[in-house]
PDB file of N, CA and C in Angstrom:
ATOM      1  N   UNK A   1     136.154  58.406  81.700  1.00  0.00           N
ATOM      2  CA  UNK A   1     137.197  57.455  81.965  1.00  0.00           C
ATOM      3  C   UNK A   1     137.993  57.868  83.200  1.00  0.00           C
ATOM      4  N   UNK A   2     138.069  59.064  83.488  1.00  0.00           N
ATOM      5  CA  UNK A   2     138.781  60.018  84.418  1.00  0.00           C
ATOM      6  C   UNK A   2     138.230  59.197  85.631  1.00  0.00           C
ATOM      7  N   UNK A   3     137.155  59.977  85.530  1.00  0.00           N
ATOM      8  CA  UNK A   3     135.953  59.414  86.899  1.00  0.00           C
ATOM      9  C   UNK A   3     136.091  58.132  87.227  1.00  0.00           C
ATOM     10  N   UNK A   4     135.807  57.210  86.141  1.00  0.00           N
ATOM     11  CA  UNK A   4     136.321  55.655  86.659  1.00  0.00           C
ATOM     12  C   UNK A   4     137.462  54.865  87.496  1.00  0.00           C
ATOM     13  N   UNK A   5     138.298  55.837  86.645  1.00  0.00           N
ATOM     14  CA  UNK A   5     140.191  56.003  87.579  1.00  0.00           C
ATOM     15  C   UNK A   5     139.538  55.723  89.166  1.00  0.00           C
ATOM     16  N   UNK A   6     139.626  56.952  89.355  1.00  0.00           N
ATOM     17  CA  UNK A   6     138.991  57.496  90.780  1.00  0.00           C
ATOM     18  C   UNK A   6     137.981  56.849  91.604  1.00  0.00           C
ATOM     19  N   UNK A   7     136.905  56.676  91.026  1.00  0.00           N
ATOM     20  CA  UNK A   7     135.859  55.425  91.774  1.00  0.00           C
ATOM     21  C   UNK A   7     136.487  54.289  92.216  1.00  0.00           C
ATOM     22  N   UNK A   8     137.331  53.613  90.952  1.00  0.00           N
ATOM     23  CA  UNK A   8     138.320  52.330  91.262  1.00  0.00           C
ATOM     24  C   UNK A   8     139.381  52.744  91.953  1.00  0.00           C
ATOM     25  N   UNK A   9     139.814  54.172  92.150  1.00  0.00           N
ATOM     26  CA  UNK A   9     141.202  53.676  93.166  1.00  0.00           C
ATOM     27  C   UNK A   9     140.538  53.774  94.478  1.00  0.00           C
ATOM     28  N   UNK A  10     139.877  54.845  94.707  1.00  0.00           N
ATOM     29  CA  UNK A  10     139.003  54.526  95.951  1.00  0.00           C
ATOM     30  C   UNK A  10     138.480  53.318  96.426  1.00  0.00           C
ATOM     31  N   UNK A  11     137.931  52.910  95.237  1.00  0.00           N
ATOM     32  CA  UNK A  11     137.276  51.111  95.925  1.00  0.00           C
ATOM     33  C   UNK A  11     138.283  50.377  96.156  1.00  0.00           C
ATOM     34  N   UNK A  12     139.575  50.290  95.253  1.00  0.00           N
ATOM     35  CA  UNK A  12     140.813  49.689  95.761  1.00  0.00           C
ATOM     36  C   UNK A  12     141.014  49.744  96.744  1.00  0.00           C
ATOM     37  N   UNK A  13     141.596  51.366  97.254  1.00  0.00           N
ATOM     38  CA  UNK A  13     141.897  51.627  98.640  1.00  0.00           C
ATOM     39  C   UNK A  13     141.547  51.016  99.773  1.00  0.00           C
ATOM     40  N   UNK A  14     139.925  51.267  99.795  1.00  0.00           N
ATOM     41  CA  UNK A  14     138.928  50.756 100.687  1.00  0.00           C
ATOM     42  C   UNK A  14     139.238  49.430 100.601  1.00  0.00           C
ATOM     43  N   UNK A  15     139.013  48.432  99.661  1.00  0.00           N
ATOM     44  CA  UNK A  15     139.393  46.905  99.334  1.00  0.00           C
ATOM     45  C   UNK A  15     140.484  46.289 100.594  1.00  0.00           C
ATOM     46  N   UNK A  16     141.812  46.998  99.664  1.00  0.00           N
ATOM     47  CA  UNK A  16     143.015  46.373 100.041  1.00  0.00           C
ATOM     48  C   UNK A  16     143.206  47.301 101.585  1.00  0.00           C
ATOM     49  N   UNK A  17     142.797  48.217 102.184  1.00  0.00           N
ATOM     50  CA  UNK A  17     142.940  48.147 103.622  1.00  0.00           C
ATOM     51  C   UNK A  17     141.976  47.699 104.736  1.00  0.00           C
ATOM     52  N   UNK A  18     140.762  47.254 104.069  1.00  0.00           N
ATOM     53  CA  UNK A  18     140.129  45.980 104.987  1.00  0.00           C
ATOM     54  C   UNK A  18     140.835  44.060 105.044  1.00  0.00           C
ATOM     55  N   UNK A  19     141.583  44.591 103.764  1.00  0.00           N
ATOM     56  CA  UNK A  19     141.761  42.970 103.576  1.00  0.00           C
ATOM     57  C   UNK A  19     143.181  42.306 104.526  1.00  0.00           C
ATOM     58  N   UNK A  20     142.183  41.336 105.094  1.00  0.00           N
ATOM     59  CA  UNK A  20     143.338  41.104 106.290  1.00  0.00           C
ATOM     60  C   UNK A  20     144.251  39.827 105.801  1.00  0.00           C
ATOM     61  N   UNK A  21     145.618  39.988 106.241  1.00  0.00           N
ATOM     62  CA  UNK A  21     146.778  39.743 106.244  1.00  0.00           C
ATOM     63  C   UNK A  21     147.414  38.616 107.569  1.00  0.00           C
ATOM     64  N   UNK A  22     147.953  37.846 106.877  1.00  0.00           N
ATOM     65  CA  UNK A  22     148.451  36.774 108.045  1.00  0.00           C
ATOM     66  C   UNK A  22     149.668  37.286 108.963  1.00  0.00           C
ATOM     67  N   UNK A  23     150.283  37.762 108.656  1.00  0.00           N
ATOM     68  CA  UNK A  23     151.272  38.759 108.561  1.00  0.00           C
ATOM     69  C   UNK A  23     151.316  40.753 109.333  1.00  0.00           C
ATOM     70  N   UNK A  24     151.054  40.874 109.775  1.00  0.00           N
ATOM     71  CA  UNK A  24     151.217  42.305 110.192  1.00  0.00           C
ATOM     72  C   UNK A  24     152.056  42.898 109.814  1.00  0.00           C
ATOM     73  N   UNK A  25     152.506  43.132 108.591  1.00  0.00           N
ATOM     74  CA  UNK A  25     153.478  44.411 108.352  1.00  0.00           C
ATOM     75  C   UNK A  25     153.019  45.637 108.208  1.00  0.00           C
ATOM     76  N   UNK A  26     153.458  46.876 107.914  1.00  0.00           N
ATOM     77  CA  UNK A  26     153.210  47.867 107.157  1.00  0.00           C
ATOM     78  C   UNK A  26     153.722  47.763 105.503  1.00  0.00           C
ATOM     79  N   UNK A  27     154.835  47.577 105.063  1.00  0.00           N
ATOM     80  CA  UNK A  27     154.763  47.095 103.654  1.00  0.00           C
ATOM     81  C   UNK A  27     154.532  46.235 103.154  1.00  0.00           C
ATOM     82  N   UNK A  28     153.377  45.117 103.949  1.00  0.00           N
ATOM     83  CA  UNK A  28     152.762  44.433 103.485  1.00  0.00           C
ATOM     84  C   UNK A  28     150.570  44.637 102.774  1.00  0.00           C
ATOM     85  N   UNK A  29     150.954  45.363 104.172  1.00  0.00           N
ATOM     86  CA  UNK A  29     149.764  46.760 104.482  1.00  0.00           C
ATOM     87  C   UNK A  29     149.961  46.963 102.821  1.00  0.00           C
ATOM     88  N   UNK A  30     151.008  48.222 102.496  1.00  0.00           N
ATOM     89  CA  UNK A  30     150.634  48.951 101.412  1.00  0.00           C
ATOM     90  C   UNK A  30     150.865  48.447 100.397  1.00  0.00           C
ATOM     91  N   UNK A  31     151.555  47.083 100.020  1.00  0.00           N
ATOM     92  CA  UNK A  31     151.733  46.179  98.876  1.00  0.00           C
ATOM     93  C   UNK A  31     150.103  46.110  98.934  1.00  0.00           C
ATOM     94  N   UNK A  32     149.069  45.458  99.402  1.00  0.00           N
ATOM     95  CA  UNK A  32     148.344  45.050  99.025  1.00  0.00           C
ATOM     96  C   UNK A  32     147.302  45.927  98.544  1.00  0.00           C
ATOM     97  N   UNK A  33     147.483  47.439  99.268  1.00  0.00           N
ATOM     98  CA  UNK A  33     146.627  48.392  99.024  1.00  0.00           C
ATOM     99  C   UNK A  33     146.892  48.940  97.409  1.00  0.00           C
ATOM    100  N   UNK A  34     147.980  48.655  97.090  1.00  0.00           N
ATOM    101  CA  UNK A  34     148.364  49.589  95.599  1.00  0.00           C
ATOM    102  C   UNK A  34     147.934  48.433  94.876  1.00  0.00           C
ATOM    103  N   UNK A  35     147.981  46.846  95.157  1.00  0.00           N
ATOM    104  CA  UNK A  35     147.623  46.284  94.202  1.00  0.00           C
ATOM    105  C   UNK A  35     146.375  46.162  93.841  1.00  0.00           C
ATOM    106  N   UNK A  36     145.111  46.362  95.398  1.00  0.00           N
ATOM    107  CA  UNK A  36     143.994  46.749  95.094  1.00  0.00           C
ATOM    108  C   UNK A  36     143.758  47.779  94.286  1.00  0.00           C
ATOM    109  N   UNK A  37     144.257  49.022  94.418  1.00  0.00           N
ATOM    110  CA  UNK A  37     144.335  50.274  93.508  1.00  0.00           C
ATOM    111  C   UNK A  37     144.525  49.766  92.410  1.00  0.00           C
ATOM    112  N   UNK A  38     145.223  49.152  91.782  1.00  0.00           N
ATOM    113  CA  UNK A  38     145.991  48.879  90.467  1.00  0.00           C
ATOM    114  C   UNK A  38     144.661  48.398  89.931  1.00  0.00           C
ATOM    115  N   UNK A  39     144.329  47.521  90.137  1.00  0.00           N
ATOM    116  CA  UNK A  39     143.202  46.275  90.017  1.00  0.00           C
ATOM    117  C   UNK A  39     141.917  47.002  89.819  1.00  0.00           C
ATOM    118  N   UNK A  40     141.285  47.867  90.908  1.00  0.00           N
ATOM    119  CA  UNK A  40     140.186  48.180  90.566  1.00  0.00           C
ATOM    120  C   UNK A  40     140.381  49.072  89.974  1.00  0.00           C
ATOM    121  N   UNK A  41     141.062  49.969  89.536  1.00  0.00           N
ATOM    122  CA  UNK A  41     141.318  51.221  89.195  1.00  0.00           C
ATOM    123  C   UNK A  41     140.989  51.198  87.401  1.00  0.00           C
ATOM    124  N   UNK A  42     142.382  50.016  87.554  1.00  0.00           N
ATOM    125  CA  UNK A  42     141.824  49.710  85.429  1.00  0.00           C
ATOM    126  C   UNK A  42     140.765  49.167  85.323  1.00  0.00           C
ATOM    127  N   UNK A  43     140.202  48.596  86.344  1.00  0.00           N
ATOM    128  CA  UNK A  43     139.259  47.807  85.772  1.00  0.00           C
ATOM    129  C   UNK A  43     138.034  49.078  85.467  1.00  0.00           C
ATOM    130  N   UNK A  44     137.727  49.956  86.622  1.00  0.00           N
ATOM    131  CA  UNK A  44     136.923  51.065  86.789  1.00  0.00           C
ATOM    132  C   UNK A  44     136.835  51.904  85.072  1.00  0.00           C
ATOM    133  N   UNK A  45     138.332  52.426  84.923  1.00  0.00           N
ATOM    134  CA  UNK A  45     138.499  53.066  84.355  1.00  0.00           C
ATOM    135  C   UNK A  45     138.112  52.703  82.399  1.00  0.00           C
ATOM    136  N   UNK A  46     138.839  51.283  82.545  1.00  0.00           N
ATOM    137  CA  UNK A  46     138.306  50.588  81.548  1.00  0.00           C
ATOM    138  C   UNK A  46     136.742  50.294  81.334  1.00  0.00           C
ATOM    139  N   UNK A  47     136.062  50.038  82.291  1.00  0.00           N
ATOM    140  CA  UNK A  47     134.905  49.724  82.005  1.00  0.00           C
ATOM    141  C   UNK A  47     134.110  51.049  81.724  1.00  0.00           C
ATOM    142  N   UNK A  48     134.476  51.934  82.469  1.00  0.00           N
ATOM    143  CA  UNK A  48     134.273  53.718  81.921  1.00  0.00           C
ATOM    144  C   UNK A  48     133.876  53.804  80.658  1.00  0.00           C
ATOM    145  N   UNK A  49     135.605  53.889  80.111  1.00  0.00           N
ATOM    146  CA  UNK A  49     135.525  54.264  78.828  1.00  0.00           C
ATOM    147  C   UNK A  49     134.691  53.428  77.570  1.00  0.00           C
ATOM    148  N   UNK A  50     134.568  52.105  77.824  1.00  0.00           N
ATOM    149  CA  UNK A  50     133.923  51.577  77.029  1.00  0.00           C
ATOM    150  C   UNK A  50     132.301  52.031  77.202  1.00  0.00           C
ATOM    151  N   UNK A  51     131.738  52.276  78.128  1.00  0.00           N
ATOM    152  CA  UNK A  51     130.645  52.472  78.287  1.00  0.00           C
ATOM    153  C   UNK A  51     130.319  54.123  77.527  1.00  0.00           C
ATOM    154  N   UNK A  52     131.189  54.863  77.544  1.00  0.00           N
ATOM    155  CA  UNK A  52     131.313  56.563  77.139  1.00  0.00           C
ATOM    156  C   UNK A  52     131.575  56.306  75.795  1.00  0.00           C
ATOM    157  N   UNK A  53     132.183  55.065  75.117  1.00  0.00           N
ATOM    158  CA  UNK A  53     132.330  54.780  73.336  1.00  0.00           C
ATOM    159  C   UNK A  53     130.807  55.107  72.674  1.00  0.00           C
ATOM    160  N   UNK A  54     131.379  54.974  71.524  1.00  0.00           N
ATOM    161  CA  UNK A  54     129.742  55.319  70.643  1.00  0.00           C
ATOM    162  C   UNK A  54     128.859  53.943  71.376  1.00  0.00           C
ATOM    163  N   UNK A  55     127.787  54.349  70.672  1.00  0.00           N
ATOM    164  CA  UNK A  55     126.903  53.098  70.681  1.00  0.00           C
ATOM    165  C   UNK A  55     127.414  51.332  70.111  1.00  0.00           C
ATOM    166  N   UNK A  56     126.866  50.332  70.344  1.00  0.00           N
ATOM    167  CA  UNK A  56     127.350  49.142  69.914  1.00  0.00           C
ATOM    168  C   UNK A  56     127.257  48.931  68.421  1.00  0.00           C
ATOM    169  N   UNK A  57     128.221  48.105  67.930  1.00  0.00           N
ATOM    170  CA  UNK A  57     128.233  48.160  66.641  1.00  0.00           C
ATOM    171  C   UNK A  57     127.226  47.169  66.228  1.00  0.00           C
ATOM    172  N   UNK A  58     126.372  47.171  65.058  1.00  0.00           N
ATOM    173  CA  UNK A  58     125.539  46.332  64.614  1.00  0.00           C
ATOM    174  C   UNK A  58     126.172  44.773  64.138  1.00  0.00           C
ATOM    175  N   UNK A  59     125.572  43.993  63.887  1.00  0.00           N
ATOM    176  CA  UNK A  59     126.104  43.046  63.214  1.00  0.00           C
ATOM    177  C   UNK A  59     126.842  43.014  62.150  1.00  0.00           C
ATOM    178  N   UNK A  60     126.003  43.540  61.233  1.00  0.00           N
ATOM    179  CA  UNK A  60     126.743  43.841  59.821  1.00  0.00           C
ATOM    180  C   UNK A  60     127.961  44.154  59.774  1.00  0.00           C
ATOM    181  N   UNK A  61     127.970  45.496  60.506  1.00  0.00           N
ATOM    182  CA  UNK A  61     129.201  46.399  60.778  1.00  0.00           C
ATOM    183  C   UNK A  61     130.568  45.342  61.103  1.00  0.00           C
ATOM    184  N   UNK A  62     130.149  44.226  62.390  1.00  0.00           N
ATOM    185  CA  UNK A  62     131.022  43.735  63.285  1.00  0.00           C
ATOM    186  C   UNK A  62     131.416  42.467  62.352  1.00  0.00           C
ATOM    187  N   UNK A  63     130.845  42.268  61.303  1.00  0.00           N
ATOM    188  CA  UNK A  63     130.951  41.030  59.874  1.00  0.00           C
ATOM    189  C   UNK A  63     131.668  41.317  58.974  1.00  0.00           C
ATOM    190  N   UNK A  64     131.776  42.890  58.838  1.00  0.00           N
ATOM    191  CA  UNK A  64     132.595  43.691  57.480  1.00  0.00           C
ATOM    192  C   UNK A  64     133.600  43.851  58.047  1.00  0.00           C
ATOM    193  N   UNK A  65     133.789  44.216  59.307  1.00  0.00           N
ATOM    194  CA  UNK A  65     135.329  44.547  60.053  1.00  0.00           C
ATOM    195  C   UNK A  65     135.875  42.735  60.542  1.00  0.00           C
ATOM    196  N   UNK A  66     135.440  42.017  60.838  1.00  0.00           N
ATOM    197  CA  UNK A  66     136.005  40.577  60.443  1.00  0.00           C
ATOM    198  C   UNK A  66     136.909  40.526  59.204  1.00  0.00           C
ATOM    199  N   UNK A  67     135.537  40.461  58.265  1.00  0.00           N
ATOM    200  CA  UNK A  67     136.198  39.992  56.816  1.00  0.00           C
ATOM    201  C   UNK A  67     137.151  40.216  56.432  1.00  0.00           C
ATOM    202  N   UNK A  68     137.453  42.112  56.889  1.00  0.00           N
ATOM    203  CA  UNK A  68     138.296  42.636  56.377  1.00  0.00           C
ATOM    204  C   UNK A  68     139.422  42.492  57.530  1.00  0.00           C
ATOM    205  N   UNK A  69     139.429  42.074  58.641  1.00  0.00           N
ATOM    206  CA  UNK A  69     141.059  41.623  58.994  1.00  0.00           C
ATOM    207  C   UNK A  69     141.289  39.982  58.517  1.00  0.00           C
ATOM    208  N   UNK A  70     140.193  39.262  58.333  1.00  0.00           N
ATOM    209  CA  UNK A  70     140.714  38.136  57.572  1.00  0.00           C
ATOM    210  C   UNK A  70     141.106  38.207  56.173  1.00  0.00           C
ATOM    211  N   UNK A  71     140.893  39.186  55.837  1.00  0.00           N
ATOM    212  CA  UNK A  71     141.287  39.761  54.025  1.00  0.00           C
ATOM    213  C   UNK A  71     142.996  39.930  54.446  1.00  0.00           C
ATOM    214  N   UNK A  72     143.049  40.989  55.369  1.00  0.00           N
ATOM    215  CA  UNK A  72     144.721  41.560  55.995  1.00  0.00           C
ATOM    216  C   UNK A  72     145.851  40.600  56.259  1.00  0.00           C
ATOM    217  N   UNK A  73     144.951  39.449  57.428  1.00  0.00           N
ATOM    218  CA  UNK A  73     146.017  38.327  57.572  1.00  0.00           C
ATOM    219  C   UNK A  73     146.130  37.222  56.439  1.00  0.00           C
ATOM    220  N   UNK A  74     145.503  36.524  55.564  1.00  0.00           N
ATOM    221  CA  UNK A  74     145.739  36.156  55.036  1.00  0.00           C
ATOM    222  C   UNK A  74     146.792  37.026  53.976  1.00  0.00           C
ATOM    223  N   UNK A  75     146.700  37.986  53.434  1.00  0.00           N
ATOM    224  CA  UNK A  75     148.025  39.084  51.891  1.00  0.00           C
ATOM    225  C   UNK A  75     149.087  38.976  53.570  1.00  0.00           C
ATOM    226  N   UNK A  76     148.716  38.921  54.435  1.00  0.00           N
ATOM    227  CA  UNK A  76     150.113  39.142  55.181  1.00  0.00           C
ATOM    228  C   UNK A  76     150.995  37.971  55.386  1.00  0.00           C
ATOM    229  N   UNK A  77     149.984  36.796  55.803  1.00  0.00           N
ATOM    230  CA  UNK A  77     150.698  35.736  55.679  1.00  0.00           C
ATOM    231  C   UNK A  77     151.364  34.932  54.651  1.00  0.00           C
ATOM    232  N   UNK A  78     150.873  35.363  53.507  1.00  0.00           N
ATOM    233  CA  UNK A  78     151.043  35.352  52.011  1.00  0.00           C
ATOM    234  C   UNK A  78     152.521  36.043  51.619  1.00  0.00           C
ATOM    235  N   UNK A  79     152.523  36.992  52.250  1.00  0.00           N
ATOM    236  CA  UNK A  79     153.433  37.391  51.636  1.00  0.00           C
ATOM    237  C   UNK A  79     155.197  37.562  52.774  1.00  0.00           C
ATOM    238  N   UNK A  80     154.672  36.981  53.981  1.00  0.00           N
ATOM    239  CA  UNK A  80     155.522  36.379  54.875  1.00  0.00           C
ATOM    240  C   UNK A  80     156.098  34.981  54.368  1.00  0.00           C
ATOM    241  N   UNK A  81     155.426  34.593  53.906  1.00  0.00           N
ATOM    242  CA  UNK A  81     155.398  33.308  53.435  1.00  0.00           C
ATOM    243  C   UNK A  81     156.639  33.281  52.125  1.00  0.00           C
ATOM    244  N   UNK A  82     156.338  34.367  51.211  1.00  0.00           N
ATOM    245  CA  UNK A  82     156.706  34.568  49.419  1.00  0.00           C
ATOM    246  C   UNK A  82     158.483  34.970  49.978  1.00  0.00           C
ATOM    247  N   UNK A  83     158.477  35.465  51.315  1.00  0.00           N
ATOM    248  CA  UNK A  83     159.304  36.459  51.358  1.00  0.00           C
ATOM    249  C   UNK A  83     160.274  35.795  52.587  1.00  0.00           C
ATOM    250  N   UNK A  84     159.836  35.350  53.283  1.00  0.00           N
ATOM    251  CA  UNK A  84     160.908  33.814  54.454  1.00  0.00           C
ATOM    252  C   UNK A  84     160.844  34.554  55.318  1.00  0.00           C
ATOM    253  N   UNK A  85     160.371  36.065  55.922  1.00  0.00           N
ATOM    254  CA  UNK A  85     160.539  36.794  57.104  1.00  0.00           C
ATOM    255  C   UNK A  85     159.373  37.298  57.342  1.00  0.00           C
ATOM    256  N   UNK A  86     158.886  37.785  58.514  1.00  0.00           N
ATOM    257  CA  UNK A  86     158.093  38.451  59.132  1.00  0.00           C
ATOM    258  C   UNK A  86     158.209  39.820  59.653  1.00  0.00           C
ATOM    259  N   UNK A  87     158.126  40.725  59.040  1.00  0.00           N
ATOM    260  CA  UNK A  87     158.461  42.186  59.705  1.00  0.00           C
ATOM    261  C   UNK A  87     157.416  43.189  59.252  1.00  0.00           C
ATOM    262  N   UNK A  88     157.729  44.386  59.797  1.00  0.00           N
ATOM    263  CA  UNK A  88     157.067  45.460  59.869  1.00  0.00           C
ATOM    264  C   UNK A  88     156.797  45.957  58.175  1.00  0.00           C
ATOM    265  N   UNK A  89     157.123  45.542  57.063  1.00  0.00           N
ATOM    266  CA  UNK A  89     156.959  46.048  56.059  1.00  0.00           C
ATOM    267  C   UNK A  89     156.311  45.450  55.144  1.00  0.00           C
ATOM    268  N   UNK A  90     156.126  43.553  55.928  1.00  0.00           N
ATOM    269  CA  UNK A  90     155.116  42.671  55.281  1.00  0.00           C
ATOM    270  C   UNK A  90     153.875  43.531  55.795  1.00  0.00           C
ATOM    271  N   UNK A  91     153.652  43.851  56.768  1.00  0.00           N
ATOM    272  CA  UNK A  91     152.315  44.315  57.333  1.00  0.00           C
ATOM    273  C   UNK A  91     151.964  45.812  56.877  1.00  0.00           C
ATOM    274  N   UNK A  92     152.477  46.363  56.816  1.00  0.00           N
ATOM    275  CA  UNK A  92     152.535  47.770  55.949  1.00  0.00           C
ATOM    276  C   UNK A  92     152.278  47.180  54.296  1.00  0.00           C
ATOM    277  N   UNK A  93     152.662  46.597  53.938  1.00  0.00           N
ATOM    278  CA  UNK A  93     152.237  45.772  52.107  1.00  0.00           C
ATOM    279  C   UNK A  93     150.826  45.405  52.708  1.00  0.00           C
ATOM    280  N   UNK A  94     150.645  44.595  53.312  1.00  0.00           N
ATOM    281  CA  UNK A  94     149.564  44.043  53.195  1.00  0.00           C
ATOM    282  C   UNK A  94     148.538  44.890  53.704  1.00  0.00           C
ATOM    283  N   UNK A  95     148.706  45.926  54.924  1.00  0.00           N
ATOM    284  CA  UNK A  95     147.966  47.237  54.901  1.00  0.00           C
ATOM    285  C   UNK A  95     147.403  47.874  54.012  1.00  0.00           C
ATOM    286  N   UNK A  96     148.477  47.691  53.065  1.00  0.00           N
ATOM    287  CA  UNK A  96     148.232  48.843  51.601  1.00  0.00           C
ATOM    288  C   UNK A  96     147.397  47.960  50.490  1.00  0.00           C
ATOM    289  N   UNK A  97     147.804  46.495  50.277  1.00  0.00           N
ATOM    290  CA  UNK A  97     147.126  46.043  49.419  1.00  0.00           C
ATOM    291  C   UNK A  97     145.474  45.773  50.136  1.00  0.00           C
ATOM    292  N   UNK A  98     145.275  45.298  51.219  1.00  0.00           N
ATOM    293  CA  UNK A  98     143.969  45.555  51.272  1.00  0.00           C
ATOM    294  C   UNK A  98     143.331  46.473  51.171  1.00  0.00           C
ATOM    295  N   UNK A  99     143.437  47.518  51.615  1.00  0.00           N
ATOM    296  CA  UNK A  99     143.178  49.058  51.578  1.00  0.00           C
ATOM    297  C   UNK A  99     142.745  49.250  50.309  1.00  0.00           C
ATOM    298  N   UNK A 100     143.669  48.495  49.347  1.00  0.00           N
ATOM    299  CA  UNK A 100     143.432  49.079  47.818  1.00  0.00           C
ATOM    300  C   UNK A 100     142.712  47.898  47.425  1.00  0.00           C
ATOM    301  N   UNK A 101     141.974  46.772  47.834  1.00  0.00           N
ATOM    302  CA  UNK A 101     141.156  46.195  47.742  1.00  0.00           C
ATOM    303  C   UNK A 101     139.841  46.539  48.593  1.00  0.00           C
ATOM    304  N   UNK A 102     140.538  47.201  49.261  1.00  0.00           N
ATOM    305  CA  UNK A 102     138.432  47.337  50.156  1.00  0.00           C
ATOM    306  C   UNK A 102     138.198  48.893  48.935  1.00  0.00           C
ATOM    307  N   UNK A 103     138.898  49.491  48.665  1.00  0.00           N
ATOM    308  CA  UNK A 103     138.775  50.479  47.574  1.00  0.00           C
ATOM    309  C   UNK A 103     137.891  50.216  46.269  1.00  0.00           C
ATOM    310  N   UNK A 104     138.496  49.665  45.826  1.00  0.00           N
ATOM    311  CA  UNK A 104     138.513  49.202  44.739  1.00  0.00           C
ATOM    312  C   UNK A 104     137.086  47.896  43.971  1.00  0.00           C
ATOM    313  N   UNK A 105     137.317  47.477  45.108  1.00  0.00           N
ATOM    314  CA  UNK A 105     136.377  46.359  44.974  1.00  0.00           C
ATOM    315  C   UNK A 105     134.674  46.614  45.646  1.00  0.00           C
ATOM    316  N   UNK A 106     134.526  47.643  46.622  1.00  0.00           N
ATOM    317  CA  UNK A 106     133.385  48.067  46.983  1.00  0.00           C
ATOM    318  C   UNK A 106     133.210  46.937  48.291  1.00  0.00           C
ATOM    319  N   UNK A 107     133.713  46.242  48.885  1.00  0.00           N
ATOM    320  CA  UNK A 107     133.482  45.544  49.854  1.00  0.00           C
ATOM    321  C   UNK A 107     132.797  45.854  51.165  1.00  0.00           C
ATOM    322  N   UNK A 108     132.673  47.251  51.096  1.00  0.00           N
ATOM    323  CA  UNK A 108     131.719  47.909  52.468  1.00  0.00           C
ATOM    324  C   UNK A 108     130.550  47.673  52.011  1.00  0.00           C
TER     325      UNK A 108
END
């Protein structure tokens, strides 16, 4: 992911000081160079790390981890609902009650 940083700020660099400008400034110059940096840089870096992640997840896998955040939002909205507010402790309940339903019930 490191490495990616670096490839992308370089290609930024390179990018945004060929890219010509209607304008001749110098802090127009380096506005555009950091935003090239910015730009390729996450993008580099991001595409890095995903590539260095485990292998791709199978189907199955990517069907059971669905289910189970549609299991989450629904006890959450449920109980946003029971309760007239939305906060950090509906989602922590409903954390816990699924949890103790993917437990319990064998759903993997």
């Amino acid at each position: 992911m490191i490495s990616g940083l670096g490839i992308g700020g370089i290609w930024g660099l390179r990018e945004g000081a060929k890219r010509p400008l209607v304008v001749s400034n110098a802090r127009l110059r380096v506005n555009s160079i950091l935003n090239s940096i910015t730009r390729r840089a996450t993008f580099m870096g991001n595409s890095a790390g995903v590539v260095g992640e485990q292998p791709a997840l199978s189907v199955t896998v990517t069907y059971f981890i669905v289910r189970l955040a549609l299991v989450y939002n629904v006890i959450n909205s449920t109980l946003d609902s029971f309760r007239g507010k939305h906060d950090a402790f509906g989602g922590m309940a409903a954390g816990a009650i699924t949890g103790a339903l993917y437990k319990s019930t064998g759903m993997h």
